[in-house]
PDB file of N, CA and C in Angstrom:
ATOM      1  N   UNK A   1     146.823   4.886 -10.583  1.00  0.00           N
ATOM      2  CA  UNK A   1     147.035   6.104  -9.852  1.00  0.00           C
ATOM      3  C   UNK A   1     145.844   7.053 -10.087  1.00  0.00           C
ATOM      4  N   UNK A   2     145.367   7.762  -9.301  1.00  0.00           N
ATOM      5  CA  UNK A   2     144.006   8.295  -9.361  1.00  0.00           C
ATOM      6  C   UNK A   2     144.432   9.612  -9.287  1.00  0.00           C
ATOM      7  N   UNK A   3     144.021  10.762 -10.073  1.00  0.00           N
ATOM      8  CA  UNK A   3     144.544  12.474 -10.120  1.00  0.00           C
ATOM      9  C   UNK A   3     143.092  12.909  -9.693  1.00  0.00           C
ATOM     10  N   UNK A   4     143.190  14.181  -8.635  1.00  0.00           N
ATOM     11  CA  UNK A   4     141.925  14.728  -8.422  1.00  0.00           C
ATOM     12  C   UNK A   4     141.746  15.869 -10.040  1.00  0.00           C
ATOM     13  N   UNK A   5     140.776  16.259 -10.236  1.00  0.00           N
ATOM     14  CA  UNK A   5     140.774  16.803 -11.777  1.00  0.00           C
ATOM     15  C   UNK A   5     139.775  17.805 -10.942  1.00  0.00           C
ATOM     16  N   UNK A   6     140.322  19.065 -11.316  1.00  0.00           N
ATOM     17  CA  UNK A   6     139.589  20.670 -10.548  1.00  0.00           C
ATOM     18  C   UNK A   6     138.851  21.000 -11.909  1.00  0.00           C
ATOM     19  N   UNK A   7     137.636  21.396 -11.101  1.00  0.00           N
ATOM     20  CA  UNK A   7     136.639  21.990 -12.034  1.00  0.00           C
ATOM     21  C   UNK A   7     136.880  23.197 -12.225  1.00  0.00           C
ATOM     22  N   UNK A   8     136.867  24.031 -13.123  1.00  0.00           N
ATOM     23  CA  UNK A   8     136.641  25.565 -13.219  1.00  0.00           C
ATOM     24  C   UNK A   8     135.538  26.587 -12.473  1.00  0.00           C
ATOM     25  N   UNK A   9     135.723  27.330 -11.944  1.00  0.00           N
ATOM     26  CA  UNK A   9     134.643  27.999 -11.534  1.00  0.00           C
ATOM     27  C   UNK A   9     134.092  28.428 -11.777  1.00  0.00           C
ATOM     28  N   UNK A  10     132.338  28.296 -11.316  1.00  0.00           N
ATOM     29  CA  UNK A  10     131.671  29.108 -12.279  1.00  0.00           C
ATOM     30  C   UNK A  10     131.082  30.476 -11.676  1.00  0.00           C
ATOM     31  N   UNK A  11     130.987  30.309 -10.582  1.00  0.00           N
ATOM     32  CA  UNK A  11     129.890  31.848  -9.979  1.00  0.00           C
ATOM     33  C   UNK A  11     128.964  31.702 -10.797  1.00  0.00           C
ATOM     34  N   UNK A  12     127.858  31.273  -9.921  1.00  0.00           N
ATOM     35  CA  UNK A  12     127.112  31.025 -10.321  1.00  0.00           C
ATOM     36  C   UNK A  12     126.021  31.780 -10.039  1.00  0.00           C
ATOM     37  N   UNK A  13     126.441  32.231  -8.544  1.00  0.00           N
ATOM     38  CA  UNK A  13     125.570  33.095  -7.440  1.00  0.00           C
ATOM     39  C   UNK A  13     126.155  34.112  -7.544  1.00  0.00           C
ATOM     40  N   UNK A  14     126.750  34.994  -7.993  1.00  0.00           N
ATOM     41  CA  UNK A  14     127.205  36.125  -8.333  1.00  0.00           C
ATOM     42  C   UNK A  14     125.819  37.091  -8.981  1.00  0.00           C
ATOM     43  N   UNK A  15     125.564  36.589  -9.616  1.00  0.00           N
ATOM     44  CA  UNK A  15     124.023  37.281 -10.193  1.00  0.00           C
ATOM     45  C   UNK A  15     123.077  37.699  -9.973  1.00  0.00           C
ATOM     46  N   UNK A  16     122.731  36.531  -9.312  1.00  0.00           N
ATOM     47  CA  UNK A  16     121.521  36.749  -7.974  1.00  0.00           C
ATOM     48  C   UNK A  16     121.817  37.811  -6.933  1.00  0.00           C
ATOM     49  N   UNK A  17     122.783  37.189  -6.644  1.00  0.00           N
ATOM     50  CA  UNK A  17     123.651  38.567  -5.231  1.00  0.00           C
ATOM     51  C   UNK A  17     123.630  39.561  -6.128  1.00  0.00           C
ATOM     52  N   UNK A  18     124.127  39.664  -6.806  1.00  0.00           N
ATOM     53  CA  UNK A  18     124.227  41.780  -6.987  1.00  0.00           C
ATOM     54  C   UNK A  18     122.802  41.953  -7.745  1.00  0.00           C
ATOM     55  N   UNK A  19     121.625  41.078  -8.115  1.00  0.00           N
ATOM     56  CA  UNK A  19     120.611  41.572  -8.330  1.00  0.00           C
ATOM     57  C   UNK A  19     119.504  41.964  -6.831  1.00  0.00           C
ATOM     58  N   UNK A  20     119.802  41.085  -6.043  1.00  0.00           N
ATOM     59  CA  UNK A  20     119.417  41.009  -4.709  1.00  0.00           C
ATOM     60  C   UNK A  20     119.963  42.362  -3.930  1.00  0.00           C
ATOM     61  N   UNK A  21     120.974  42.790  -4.151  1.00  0.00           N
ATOM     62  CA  UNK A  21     121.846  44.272  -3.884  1.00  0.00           C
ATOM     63  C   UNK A  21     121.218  45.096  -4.503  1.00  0.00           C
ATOM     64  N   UNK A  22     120.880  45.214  -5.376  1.00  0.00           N
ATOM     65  CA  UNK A  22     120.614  46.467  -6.308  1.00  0.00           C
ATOM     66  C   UNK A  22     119.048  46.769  -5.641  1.00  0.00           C
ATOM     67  N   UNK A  23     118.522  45.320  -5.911  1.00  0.00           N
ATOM     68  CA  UNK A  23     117.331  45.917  -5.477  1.00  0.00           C
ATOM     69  C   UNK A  23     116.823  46.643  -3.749  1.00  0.00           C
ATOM     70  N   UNK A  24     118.079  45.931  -3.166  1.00  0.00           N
ATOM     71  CA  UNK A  24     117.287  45.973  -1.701  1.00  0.00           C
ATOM     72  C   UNK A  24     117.844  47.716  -1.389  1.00  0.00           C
ATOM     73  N   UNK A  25     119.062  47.994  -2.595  1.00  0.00           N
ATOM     74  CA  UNK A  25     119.422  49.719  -2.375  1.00  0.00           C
ATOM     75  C   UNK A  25     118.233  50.691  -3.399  1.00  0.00           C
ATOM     76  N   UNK A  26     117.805  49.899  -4.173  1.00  0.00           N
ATOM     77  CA  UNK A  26     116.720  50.965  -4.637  1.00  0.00           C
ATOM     78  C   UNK A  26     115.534  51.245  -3.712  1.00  0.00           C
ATOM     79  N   UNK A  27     115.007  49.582  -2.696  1.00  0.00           N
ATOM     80  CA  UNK A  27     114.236  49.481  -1.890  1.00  0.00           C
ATOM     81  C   UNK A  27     114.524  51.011  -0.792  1.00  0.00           C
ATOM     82  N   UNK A  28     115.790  50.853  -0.440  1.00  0.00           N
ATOM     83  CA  UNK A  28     116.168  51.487   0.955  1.00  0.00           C
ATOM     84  C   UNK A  28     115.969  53.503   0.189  1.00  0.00           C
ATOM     85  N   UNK A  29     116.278  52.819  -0.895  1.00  0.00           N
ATOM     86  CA  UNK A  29     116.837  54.890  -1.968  1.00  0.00           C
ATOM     87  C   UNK A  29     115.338  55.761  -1.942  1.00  0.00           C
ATOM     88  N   UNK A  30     114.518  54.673  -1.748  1.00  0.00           N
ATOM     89  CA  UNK A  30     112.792  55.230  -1.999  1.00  0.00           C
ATOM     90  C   UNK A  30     112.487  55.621  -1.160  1.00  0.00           C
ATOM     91  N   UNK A  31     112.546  54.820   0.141  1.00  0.00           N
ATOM     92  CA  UNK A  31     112.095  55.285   1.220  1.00  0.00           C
ATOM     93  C   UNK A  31     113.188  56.532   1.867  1.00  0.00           C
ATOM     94  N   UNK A  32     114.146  56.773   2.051  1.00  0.00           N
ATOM     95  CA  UNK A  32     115.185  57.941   2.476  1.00  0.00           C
ATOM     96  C   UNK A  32     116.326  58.056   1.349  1.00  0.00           C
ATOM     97  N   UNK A  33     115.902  58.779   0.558  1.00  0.00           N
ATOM     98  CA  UNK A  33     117.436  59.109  -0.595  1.00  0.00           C
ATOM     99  C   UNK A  33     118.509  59.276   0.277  1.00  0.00           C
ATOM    100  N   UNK A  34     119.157  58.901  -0.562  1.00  0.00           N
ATOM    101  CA  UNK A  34     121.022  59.179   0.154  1.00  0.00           C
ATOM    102  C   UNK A  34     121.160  61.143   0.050  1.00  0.00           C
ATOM    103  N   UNK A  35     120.984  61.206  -1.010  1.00  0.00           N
ATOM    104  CA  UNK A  35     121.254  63.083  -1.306  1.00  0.00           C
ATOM    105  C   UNK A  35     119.848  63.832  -0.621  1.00  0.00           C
ATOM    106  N   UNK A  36     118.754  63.340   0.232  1.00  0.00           N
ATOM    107  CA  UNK A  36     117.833  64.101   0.803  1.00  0.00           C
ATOM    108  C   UNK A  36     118.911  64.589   2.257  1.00  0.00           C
ATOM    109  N   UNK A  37     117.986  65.936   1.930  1.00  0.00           N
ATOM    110  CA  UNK A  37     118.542  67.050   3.728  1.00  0.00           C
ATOM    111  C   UNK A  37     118.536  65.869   4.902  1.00  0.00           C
ATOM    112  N   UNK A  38     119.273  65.985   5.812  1.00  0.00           N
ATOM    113  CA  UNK A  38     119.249  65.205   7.205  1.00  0.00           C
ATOM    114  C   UNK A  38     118.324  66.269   7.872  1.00  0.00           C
ATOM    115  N   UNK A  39     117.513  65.323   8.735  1.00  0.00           N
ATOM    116  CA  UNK A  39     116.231  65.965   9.157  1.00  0.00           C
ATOM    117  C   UNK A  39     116.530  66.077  11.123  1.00  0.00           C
ATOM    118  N   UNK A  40     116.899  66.749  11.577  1.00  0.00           N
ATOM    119  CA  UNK A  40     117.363  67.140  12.886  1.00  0.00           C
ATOM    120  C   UNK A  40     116.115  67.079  13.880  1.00  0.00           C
ATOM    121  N   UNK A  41     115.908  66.127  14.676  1.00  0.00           N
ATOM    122  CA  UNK A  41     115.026  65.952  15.257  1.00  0.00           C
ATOM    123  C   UNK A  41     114.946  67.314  16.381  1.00  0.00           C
ATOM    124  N   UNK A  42     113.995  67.687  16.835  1.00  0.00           N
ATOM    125  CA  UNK A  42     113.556  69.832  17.775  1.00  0.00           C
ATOM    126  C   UNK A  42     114.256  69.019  18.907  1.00  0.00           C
ATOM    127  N   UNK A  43     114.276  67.983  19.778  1.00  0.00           N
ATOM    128  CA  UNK A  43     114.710  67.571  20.922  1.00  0.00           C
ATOM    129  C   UNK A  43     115.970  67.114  20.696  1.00  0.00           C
ATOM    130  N   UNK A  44     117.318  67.410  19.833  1.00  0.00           N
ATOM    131  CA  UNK A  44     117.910  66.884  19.544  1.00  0.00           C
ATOM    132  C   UNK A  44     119.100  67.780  20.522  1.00  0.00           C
ATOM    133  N   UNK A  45     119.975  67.266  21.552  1.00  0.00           N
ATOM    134  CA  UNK A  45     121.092  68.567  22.232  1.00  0.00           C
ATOM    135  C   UNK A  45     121.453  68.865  21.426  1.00  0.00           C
ATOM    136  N   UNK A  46     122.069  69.013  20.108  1.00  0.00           N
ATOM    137  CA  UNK A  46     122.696  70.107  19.560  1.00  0.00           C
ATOM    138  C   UNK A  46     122.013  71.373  19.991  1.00  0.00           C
ATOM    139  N   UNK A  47     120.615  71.505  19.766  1.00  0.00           N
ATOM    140  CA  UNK A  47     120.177  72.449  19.594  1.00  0.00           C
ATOM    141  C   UNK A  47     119.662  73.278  20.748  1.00  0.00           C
ATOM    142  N   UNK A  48     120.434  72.459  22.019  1.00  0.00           N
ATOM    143  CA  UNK A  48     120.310  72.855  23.549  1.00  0.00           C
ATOM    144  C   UNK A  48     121.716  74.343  23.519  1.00  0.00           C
ATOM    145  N   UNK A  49     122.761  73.740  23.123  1.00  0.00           N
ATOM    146  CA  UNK A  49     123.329  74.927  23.674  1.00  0.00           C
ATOM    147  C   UNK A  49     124.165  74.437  22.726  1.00  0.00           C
ATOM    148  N   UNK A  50     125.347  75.628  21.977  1.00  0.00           N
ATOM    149  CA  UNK A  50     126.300  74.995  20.541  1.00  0.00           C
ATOM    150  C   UNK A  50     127.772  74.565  21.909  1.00  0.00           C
ATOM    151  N   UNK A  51     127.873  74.773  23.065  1.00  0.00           N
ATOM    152  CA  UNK A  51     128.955  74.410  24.083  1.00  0.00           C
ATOM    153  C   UNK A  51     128.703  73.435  24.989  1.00  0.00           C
ATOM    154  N   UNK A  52     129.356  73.212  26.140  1.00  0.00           N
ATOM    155  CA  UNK A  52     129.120  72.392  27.358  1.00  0.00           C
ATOM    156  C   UNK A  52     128.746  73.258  28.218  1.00  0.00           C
ATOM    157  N   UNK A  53     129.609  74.521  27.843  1.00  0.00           N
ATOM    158  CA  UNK A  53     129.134  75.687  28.855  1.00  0.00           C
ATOM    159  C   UNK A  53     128.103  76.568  29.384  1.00  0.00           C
ATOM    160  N   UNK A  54     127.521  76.844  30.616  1.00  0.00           N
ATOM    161  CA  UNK A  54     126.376  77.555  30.112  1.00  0.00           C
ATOM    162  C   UNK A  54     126.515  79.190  30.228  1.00  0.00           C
ATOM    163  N   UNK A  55     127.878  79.417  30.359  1.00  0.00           N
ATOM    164  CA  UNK A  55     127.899  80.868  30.457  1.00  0.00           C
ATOM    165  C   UNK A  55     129.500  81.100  29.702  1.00  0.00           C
ATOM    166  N   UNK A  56     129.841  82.530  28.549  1.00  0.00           N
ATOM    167  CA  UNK A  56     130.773  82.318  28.214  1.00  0.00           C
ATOM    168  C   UNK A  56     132.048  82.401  28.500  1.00  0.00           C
ATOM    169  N   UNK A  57     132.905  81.775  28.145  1.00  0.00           N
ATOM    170  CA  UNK A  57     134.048  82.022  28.540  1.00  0.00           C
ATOM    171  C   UNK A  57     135.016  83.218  28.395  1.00  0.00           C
ATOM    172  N   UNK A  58     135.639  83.364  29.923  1.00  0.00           N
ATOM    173  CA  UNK A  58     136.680  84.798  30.280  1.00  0.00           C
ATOM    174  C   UNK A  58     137.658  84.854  28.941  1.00  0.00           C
ATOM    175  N   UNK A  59     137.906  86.054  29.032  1.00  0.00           N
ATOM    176  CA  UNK A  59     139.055  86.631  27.791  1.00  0.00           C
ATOM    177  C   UNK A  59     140.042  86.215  28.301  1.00  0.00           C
ATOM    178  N   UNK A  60     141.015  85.938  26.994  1.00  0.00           N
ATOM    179  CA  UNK A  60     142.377  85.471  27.572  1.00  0.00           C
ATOM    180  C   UNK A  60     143.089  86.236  28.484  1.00  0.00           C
ATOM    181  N   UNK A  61     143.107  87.392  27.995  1.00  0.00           N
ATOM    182  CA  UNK A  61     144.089  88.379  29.157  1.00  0.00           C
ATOM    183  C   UNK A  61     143.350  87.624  30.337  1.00  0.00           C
ATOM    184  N   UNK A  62     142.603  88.042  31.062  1.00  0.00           N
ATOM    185  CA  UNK A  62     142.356  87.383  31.920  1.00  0.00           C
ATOM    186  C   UNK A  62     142.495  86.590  32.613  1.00  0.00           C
ATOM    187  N   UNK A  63     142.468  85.361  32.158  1.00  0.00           N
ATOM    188  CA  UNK A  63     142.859  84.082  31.802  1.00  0.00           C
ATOM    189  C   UNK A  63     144.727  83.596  32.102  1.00  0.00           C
ATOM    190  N   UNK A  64     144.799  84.724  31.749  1.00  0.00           N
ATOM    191  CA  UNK A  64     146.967  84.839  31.580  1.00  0.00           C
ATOM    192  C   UNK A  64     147.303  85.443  33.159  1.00  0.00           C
ATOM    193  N   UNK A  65     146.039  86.452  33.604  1.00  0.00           N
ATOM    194  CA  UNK A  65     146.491  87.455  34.481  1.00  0.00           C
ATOM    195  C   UNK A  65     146.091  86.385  36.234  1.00  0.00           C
ATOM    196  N   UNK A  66     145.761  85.362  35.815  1.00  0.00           N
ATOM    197  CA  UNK A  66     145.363  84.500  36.491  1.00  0.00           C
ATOM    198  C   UNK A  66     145.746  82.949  36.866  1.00  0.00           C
ATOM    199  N   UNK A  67     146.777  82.749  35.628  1.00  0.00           N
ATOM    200  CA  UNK A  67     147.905  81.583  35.229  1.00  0.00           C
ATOM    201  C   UNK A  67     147.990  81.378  36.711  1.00  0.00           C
ATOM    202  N   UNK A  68     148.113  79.776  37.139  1.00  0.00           N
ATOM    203  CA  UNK A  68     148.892  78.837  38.087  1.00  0.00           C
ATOM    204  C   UNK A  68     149.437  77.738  37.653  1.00  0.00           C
ATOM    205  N   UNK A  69     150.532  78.125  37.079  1.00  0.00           N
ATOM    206  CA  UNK A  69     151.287  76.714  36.641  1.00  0.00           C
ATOM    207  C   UNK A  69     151.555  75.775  38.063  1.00  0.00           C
ATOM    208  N   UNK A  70     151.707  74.625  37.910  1.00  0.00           N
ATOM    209  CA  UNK A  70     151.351  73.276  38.868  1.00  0.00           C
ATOM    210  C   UNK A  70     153.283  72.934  38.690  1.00  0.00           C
ATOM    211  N   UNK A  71     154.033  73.517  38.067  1.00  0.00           N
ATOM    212  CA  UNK A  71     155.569  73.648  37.889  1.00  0.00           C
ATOM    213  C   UNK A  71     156.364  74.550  38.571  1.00  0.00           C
ATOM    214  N   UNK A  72     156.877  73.830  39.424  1.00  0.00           N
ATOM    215  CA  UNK A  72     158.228  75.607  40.173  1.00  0.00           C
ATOM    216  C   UNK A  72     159.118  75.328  39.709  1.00  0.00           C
ATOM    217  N   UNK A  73     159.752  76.549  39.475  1.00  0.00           N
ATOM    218  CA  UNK A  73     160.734  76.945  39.046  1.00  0.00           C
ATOM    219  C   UNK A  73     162.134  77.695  39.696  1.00  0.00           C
ATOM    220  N   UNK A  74     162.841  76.600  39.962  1.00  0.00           N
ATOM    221  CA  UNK A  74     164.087  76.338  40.898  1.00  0.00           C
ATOM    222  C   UNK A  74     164.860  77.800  40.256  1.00  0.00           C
ATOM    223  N   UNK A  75     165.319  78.904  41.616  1.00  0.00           N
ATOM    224  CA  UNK A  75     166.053  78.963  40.445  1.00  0.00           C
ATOM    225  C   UNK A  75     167.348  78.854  40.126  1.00  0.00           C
ATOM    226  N   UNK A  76     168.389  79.508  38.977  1.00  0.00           N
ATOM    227  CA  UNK A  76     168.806  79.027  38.468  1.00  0.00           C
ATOM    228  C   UNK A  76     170.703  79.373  39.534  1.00  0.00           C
ATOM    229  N   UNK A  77     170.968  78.296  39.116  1.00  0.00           N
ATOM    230  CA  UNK A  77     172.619  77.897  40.448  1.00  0.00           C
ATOM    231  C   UNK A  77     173.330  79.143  39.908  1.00  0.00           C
ATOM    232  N   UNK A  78     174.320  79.851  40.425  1.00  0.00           N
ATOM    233  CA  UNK A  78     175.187  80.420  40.034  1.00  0.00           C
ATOM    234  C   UNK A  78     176.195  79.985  38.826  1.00  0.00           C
ATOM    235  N   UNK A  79     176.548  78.961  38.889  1.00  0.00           N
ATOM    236  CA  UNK A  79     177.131  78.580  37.628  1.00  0.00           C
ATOM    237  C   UNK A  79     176.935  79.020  36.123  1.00  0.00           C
ATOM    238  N   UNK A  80     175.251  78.923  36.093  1.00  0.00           N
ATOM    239  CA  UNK A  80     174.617  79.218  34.606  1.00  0.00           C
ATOM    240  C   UNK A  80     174.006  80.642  34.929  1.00  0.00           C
ATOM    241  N   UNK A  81     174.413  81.295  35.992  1.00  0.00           N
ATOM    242  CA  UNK A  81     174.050  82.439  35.918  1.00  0.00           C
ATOM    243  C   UNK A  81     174.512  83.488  34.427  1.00  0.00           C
ATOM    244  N   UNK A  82     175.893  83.380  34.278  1.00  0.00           N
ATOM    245  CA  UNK A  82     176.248  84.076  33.645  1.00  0.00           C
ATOM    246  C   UNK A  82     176.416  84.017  31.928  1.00  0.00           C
TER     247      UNK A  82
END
């Protein structure tokens, strides 16, 4: 009768890989630190307008005094009148 017999594992490549990691994040840390300022490119839209809008928007009163709800309002039967 023949038993398959399991080897233990070794990780072997475990080492290599996180030395291969370390280095390729010190590689990347040199050229742009993680904690350096973000550098906002002058042509960037943010810095076109802080809205979509180009003129600002009416005050609410306004805004209220001007309401069109897209809902009518039946009104109400005599029954629940009272």
């Amino acid at each position: 009768m023949v038993v398959p017999v399991k080897e233990k594992k070794q990780y072997k490549y475990i080492l290599g890989l996180l030395s291969r990691i370390c280095m390729e994040y010190i590689q990347i840390n040199k050229e742009n630190p993680l904690r350096s300022k973000f550098r906002v490119d002058p042509d960037d839209p943010k810095k076109i307008a802080s809205t979509i809008a180009q003129c600002p928007p009416p005050p609410t009163a306004e805004l209220r005094e001007t309401k069109r709800s897209r809902i009518k309002v039946k009104q109400a039967s005599k029954k629940f009148a009272d």
